[in-house]
PDB file of N, CA and C in Angstrom:
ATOM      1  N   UNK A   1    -123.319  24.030 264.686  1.00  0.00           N
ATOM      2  CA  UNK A   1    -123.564  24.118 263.255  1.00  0.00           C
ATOM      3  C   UNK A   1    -124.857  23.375 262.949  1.00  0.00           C
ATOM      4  N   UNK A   2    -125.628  23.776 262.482  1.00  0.00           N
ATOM      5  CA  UNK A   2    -126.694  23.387 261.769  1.00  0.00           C
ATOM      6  C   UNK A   2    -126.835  23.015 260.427  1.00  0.00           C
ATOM      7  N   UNK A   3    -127.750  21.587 260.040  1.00  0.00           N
ATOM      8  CA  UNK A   3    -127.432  21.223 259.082  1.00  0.00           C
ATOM      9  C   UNK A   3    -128.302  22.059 258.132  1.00  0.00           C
ATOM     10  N   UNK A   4    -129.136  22.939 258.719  1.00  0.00           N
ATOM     11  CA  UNK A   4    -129.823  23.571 257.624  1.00  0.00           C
ATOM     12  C   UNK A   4    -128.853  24.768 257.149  1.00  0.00           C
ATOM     13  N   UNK A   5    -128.358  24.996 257.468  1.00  0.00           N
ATOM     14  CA  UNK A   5    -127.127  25.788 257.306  1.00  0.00           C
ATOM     15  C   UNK A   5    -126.758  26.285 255.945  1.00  0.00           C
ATOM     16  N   UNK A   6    -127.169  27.362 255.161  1.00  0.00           N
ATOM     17  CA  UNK A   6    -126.754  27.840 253.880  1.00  0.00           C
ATOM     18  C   UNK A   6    -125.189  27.750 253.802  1.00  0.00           C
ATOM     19  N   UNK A   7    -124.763  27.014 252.512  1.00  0.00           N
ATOM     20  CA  UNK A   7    -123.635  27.072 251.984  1.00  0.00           C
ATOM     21  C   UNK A   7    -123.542  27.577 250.764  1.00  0.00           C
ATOM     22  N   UNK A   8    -122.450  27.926 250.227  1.00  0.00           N
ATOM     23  CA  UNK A   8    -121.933  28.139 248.652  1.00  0.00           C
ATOM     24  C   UNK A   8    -122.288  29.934 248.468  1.00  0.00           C
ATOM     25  N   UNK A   9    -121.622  30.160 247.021  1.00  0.00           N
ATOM     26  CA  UNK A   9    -121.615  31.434 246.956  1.00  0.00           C
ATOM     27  C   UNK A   9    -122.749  32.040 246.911  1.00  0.00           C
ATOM     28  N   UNK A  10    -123.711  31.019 245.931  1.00  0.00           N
ATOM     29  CA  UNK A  10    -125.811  31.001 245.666  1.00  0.00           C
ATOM     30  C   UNK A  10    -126.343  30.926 246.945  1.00  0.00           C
ATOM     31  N   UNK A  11    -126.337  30.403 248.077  1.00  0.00           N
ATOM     32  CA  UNK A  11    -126.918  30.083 249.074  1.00  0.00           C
ATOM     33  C   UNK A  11    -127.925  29.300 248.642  1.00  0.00           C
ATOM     34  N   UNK A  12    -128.049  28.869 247.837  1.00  0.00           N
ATOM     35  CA  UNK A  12    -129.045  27.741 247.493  1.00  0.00           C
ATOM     36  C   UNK A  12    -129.329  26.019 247.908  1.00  0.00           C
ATOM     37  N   UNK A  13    -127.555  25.806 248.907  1.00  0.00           N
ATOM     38  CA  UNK A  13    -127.597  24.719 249.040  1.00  0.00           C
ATOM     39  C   UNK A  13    -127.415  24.107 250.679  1.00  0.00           C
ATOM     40  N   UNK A  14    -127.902  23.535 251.068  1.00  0.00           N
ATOM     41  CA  UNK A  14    -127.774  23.313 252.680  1.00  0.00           C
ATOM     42  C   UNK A  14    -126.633  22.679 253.326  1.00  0.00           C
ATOM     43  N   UNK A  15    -125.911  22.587 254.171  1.00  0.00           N
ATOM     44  CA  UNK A  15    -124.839  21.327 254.716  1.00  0.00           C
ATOM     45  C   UNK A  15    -125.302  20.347 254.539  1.00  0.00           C
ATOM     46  N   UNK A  16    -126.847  20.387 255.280  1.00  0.00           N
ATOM     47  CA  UNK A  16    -127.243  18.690 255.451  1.00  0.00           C
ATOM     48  C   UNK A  16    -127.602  18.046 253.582  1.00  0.00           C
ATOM     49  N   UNK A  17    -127.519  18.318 252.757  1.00  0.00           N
ATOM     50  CA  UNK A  17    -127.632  18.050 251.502  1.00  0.00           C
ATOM     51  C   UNK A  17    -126.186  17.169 251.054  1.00  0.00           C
ATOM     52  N   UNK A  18    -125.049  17.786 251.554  1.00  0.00           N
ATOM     53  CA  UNK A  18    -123.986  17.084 251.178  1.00  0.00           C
ATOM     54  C   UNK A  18    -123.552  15.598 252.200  1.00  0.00           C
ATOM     55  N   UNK A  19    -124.948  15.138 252.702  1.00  0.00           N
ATOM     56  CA  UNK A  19    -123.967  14.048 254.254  1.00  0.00           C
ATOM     57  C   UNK A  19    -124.889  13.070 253.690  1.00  0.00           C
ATOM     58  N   UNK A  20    -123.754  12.094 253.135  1.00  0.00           N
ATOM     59  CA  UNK A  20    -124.505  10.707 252.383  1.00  0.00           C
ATOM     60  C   UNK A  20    -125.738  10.059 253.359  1.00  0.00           C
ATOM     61  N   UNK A  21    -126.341   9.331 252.597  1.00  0.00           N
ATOM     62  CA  UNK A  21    -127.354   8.562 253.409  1.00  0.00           C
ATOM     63  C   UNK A  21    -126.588   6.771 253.095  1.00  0.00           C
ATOM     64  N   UNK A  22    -126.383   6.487 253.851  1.00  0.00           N
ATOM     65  CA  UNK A  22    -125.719   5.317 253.997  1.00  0.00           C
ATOM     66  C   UNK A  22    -126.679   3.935 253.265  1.00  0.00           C
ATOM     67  N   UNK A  23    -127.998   4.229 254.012  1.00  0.00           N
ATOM     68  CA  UNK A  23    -128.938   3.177 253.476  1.00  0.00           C
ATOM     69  C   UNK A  23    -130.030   3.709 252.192  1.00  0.00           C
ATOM     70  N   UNK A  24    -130.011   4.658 251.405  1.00  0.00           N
ATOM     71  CA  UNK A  24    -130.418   4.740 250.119  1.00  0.00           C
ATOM     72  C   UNK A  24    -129.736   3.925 249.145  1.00  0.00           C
ATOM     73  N   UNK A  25    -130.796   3.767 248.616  1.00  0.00           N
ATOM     74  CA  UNK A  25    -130.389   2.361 247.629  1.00  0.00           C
ATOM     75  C   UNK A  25    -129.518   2.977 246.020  1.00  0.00           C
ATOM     76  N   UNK A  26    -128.297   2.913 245.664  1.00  0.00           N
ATOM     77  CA  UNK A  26    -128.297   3.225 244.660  1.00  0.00           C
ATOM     78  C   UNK A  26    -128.991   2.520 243.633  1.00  0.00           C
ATOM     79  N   UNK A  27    -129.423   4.186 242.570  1.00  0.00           N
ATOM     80  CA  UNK A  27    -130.034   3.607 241.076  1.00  0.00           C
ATOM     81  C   UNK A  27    -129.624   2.368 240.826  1.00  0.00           C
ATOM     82  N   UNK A  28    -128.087   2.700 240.192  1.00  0.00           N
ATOM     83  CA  UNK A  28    -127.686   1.993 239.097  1.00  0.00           C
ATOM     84  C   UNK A  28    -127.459   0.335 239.839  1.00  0.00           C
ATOM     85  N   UNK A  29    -127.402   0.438 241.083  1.00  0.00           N
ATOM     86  CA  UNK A  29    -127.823  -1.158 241.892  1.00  0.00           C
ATOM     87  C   UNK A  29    -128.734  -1.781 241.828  1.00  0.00           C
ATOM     88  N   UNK A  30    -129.780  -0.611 242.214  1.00  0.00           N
ATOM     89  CA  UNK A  30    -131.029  -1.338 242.150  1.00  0.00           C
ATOM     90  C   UNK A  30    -131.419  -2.021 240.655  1.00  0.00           C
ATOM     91  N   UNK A  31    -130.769  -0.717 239.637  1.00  0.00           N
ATOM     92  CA  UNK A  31    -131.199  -1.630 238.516  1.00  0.00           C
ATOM     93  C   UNK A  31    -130.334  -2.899 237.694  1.00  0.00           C
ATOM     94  N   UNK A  32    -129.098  -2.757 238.255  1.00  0.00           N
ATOM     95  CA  UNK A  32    -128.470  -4.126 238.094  1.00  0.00           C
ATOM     96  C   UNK A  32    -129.007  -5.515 238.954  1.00  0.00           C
ATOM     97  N   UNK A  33    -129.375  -4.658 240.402  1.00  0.00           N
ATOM     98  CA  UNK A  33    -129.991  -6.641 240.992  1.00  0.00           C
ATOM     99  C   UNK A  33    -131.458  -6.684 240.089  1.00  0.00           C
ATOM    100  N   UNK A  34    -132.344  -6.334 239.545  1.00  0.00           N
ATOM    101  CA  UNK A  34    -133.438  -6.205 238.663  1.00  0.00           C
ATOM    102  C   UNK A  34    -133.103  -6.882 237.377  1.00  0.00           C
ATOM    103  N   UNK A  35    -132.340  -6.505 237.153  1.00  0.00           N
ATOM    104  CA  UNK A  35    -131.170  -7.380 235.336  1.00  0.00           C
ATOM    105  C   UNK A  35    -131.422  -8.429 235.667  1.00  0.00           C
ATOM    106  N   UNK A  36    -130.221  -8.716 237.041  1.00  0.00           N
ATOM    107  CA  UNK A  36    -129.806  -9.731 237.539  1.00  0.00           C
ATOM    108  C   UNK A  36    -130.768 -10.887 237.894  1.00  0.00           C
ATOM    109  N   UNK A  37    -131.833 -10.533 238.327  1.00  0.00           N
ATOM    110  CA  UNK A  37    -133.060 -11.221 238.969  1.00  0.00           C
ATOM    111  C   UNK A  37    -133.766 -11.817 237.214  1.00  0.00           C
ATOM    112  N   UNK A  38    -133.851 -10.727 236.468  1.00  0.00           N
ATOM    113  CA  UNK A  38    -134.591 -11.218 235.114  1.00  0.00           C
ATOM    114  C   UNK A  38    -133.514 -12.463 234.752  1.00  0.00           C
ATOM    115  N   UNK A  39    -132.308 -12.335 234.296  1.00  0.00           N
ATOM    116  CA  UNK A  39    -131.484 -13.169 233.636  1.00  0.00           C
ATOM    117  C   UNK A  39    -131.136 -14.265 234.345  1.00  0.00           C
ATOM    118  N   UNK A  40    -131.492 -14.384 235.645  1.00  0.00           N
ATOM    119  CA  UNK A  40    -131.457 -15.796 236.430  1.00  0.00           C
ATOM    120  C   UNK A  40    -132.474 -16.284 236.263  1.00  0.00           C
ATOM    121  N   UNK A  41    -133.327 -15.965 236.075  1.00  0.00           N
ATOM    122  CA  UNK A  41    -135.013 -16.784 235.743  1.00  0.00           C
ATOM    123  C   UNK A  41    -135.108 -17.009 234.656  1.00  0.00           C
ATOM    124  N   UNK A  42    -134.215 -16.493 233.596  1.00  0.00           N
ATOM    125  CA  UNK A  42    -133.780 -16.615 232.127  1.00  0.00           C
ATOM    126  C   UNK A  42    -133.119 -17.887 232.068  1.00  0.00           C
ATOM    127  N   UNK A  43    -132.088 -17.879 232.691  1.00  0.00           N
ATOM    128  CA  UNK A  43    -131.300 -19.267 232.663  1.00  0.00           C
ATOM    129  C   UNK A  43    -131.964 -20.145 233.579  1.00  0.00           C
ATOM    130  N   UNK A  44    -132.684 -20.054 234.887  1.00  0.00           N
ATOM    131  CA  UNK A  44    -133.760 -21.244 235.035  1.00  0.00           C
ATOM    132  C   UNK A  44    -134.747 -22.368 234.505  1.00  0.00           C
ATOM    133  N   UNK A  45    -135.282 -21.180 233.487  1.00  0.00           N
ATOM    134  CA  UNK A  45    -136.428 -21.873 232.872  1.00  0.00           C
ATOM    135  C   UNK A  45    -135.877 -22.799 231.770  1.00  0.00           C
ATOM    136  N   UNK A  46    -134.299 -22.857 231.961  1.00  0.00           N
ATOM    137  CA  UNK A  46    -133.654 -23.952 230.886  1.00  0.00           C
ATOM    138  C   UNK A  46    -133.266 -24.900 231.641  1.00  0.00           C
ATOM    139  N   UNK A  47    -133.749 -25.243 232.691  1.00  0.00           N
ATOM    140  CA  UNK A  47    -133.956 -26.521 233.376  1.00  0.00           C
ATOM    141  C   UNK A  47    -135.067 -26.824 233.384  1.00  0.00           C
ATOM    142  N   UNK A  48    -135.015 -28.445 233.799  1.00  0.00           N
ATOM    143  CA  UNK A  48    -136.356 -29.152 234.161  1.00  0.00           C
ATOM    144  C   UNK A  48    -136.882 -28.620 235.546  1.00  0.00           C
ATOM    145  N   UNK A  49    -138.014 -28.529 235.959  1.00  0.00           N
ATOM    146  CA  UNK A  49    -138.986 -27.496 236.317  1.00  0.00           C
ATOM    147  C   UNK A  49    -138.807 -28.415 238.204  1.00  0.00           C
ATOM    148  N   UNK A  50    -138.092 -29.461 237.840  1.00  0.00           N
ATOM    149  CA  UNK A  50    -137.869 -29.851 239.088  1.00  0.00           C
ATOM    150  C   UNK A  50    -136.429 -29.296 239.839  1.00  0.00           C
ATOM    151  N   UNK A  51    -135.376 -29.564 238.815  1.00  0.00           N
ATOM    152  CA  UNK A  51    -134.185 -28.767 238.690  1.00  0.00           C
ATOM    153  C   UNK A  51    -134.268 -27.213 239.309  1.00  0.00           C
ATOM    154  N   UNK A  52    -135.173 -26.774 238.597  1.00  0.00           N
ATOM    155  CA  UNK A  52    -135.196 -25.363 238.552  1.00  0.00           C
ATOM    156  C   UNK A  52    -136.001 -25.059 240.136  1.00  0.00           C
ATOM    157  N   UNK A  53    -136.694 -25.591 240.780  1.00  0.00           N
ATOM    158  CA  UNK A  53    -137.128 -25.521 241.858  1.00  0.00           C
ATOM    159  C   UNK A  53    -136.472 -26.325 242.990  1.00  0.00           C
ATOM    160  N   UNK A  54    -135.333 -26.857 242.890  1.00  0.00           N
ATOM    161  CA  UNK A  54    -134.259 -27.436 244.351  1.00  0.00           C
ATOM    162  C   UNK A  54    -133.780 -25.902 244.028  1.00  0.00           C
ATOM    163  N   UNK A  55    -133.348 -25.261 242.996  1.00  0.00           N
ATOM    164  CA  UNK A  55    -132.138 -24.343 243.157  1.00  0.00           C
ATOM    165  C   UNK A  55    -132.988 -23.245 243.971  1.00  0.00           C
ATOM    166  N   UNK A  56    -134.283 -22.674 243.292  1.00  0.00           N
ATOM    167  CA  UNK A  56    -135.099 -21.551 243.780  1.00  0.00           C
ATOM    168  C   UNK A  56    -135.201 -21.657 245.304  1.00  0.00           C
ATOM    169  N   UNK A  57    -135.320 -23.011 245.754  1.00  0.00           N
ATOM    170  CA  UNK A  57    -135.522 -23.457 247.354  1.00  0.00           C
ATOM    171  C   UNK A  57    -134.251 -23.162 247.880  1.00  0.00           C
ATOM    172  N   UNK A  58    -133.202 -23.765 247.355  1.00  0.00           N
ATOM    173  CA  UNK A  58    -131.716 -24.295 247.949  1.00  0.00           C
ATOM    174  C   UNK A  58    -131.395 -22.895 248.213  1.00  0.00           C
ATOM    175  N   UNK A  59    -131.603 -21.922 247.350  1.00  0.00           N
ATOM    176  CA  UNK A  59    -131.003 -20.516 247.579  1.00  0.00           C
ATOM    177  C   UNK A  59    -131.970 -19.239 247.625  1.00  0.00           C
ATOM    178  N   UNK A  60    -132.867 -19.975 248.283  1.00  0.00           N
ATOM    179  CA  UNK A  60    -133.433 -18.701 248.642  1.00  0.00           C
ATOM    180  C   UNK A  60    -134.283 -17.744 247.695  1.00  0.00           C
ATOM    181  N   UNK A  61    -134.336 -17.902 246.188  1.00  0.00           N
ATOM    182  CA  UNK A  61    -134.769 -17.152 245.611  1.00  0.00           C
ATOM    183  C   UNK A  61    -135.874 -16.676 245.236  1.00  0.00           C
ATOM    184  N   UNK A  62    -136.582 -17.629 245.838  1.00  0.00           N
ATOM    185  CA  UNK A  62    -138.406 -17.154 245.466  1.00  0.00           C
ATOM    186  C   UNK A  62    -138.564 -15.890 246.475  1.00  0.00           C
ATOM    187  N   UNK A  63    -138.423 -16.345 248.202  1.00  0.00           N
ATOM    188  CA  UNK A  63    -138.841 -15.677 249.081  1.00  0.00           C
ATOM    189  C   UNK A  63    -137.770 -15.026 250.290  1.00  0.00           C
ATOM    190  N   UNK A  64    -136.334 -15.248 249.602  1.00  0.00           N
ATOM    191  CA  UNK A  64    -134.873 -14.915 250.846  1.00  0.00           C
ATOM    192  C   UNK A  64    -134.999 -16.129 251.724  1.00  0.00           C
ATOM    193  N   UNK A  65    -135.885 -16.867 252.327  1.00  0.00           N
ATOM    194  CA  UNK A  65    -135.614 -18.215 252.859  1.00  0.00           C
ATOM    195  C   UNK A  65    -134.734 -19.266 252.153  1.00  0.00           C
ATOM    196  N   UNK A  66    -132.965 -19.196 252.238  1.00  0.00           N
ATOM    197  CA  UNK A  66    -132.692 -20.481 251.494  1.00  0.00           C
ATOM    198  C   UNK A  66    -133.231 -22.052 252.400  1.00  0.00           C
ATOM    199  N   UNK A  67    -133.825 -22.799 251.962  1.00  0.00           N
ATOM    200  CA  UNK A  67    -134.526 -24.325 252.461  1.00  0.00           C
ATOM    201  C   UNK A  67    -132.880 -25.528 252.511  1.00  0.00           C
ATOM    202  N   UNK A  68    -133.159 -26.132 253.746  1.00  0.00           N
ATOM    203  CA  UNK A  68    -131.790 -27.610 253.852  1.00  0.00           C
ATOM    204  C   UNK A  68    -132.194 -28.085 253.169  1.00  0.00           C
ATOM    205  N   UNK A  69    -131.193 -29.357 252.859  1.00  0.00           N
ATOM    206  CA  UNK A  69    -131.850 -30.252 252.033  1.00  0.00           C
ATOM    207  C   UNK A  69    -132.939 -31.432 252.254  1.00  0.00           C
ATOM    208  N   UNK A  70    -133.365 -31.346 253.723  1.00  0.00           N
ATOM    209  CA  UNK A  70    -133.770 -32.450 254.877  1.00  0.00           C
ATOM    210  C   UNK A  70    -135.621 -31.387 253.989  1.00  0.00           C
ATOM    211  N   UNK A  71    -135.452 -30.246 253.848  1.00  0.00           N
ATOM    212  CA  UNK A  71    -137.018 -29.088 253.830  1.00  0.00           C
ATOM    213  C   UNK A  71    -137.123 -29.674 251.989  1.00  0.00           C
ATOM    214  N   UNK A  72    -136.400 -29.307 251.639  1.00  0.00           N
ATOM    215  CA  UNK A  72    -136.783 -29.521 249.869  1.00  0.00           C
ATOM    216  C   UNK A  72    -137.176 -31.091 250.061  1.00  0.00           C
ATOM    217  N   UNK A  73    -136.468 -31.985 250.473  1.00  0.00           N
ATOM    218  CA  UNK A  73    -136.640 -32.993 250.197  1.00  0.00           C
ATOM    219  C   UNK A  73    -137.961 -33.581 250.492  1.00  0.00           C
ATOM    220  N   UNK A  74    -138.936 -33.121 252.195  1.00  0.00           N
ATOM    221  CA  UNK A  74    -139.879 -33.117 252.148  1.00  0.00           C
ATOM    222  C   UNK A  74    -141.091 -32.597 250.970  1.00  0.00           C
ATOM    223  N   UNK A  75    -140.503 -31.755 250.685  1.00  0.00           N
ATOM    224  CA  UNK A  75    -141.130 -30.704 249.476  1.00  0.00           C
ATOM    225  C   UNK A  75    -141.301 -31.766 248.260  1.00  0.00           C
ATOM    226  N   UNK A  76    -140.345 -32.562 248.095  1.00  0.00           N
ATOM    227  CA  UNK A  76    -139.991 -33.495 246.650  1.00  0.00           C
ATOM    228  C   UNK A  76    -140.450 -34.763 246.738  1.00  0.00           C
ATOM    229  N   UNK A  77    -141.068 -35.238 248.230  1.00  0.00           N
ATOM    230  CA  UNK A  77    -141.344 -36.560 249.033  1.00  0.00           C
ATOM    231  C   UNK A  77    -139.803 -37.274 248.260  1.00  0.00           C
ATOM    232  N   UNK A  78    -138.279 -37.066 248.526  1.00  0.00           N
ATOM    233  CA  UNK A  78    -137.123 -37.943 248.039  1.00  0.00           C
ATOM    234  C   UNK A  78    -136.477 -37.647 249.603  1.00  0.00           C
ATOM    235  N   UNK A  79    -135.480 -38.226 249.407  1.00  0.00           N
ATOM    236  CA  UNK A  79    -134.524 -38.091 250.328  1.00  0.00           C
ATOM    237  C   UNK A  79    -133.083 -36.845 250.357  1.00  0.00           C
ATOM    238  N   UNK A  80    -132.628 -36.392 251.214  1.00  0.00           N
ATOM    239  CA  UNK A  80    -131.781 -35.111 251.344  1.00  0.00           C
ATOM    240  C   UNK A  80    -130.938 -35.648 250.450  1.00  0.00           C
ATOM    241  N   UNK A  81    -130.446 -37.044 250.415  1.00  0.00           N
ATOM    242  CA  UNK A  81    -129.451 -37.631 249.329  1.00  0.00           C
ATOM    243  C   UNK A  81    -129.610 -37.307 247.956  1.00  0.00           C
ATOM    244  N   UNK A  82    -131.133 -37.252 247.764  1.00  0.00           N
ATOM    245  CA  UNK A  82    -131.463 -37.509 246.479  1.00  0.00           C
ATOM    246  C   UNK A  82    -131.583 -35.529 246.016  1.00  0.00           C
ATOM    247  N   UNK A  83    -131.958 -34.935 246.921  1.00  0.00           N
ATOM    248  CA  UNK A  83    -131.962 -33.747 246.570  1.00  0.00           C
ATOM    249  C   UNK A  83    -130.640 -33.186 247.034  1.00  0.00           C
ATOM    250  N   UNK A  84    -129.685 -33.569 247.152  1.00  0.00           N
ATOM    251  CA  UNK A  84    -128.188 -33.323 247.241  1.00  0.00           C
ATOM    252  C   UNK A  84    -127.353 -33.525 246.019  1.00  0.00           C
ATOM    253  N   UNK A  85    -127.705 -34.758 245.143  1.00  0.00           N
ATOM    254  CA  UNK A  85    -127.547 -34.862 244.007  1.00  0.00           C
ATOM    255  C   UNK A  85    -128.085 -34.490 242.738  1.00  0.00           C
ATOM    256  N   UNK A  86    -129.465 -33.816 242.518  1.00  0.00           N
ATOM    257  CA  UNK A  86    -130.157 -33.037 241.605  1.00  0.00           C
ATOM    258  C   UNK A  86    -129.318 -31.815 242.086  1.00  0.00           C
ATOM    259  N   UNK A  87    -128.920 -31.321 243.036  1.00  0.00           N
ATOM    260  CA  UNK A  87    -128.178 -29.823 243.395  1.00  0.00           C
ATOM    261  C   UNK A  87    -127.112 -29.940 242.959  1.00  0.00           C
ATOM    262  N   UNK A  88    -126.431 -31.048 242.871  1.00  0.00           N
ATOM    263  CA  UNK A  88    -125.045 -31.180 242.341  1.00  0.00           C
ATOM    264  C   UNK A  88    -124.958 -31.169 240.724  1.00  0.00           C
ATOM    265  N   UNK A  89    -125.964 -31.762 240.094  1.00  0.00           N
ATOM    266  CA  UNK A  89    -125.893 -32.046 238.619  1.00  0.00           C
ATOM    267  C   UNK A  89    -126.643 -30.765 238.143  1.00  0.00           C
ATOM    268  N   UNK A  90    -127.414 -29.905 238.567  1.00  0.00           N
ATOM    269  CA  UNK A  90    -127.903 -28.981 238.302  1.00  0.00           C
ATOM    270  C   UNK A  90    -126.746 -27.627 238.065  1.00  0.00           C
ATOM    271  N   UNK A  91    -126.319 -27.690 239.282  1.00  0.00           N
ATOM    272  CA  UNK A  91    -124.908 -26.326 239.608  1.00  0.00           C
ATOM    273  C   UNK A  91    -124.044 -26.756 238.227  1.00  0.00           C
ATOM    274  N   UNK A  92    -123.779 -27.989 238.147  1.00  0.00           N
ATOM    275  CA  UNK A  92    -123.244 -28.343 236.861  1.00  0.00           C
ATOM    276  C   UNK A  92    -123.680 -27.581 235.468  1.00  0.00           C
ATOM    277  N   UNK A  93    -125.035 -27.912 235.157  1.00  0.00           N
ATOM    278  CA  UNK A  93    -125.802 -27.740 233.936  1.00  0.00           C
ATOM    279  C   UNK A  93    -125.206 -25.698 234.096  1.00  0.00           C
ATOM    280  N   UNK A  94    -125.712 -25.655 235.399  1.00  0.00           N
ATOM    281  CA  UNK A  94    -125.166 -24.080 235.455  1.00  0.00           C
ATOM    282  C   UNK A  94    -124.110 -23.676 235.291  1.00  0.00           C
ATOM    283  N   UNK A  95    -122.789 -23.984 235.388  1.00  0.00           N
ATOM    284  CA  UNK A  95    -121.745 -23.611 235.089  1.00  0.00           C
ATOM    285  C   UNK A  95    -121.296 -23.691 233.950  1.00  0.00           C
ATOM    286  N   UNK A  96    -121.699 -24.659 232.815  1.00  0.00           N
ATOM    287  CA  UNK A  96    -121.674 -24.784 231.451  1.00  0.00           C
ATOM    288  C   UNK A  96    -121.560 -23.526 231.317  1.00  0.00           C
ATOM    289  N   UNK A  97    -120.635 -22.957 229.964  1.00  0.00           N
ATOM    290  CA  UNK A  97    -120.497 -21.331 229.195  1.00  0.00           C
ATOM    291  C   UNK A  97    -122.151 -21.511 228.449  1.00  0.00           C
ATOM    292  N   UNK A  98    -122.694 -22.395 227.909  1.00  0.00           N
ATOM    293  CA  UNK A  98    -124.026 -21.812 227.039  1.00  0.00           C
ATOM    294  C   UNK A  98    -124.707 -21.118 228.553  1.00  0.00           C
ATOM    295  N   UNK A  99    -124.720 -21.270 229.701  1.00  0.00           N
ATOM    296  CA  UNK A  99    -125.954 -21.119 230.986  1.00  0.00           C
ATOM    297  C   UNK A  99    -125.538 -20.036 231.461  1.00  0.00           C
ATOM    298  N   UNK A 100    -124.420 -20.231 231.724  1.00  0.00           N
ATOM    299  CA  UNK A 100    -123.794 -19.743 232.684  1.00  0.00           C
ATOM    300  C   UNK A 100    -122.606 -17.842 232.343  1.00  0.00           C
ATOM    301  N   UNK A 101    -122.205 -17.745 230.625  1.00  0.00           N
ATOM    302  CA  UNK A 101    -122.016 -16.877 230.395  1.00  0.00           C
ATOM    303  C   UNK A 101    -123.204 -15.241 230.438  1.00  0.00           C
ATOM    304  N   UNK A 102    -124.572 -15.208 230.141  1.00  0.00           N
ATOM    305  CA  UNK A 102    -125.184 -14.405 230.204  1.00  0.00           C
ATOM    306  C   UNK A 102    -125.103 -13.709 231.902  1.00  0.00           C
ATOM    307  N   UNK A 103    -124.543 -14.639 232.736  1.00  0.00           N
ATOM    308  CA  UNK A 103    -124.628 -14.117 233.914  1.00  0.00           C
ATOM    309  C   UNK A 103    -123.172 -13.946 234.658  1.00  0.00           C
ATOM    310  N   UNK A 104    -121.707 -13.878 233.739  1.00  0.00           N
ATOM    311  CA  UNK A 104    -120.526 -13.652 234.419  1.00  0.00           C
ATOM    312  C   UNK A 104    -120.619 -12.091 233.782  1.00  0.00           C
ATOM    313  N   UNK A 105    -121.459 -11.064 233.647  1.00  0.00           N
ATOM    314  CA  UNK A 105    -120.826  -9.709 234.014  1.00  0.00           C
ATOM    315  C   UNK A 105    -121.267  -8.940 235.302  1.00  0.00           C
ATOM    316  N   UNK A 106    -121.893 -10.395 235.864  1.00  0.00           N
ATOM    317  CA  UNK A 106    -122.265  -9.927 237.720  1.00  0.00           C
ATOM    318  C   UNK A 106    -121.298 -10.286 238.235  1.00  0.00           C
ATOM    319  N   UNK A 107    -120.359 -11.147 238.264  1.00  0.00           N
ATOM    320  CA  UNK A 107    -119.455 -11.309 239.289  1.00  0.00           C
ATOM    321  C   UNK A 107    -118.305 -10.408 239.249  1.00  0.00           C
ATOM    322  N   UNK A 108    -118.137  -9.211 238.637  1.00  0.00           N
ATOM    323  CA  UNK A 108    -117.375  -8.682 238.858  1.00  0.00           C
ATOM    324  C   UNK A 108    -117.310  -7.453 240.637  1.00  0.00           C
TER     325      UNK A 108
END
């Protein structure tokens, strides 16, 4: 069988037309991680600009590299301690409902 293979009553349509592509990106994904990406940089920029850059490092978000805390901390000239605890009080500020609601209709 060949996938060029006319099907249907029209012959207008091929076999190989109906066999998913596994790695095409859906639309409506692509344009939800795009939302998603705007409205996290939305709720970033409501931290202090130091805040807002352990998290961008800690998780990866500038460049998919998430950074230890031993790499930021060089980055901050502090100690992994000290950038262990801005990560902790920060995730905080984030979980607050004012921060943190614009972005619970992603976790579903």
């Amino acid at each position: 069988i060949s996938l060029d293979q006319t099907i249907g009553d029209e012959g207008d349509s091929q076999l190989g037309d109906f066999i998913e592509d596994s790695e095409a990106v859906i639309a409506v994904d692509a344009v939800s991680f795009t939302l998603l990406q705007d409205q996290l940089q939305d709720v970033l920029t409501t931290l202090s600009e130091r805040e807002a850059g352990v998290v961008r490092l800690r998780f990866g978000l500038t460049d998919g590299m998430p950074r230890t805390l031993d790499e930021i901390g060089q980055v901050y000239g502090v100690t992994r301690e000290r950038i262990r605890q801005i990560e902790s009080k920060t995730m905080s500020k984030l979980r607050h409902p004012s921060r943190s609601q614009v972005l619970r209709d992603y976790l579903d």
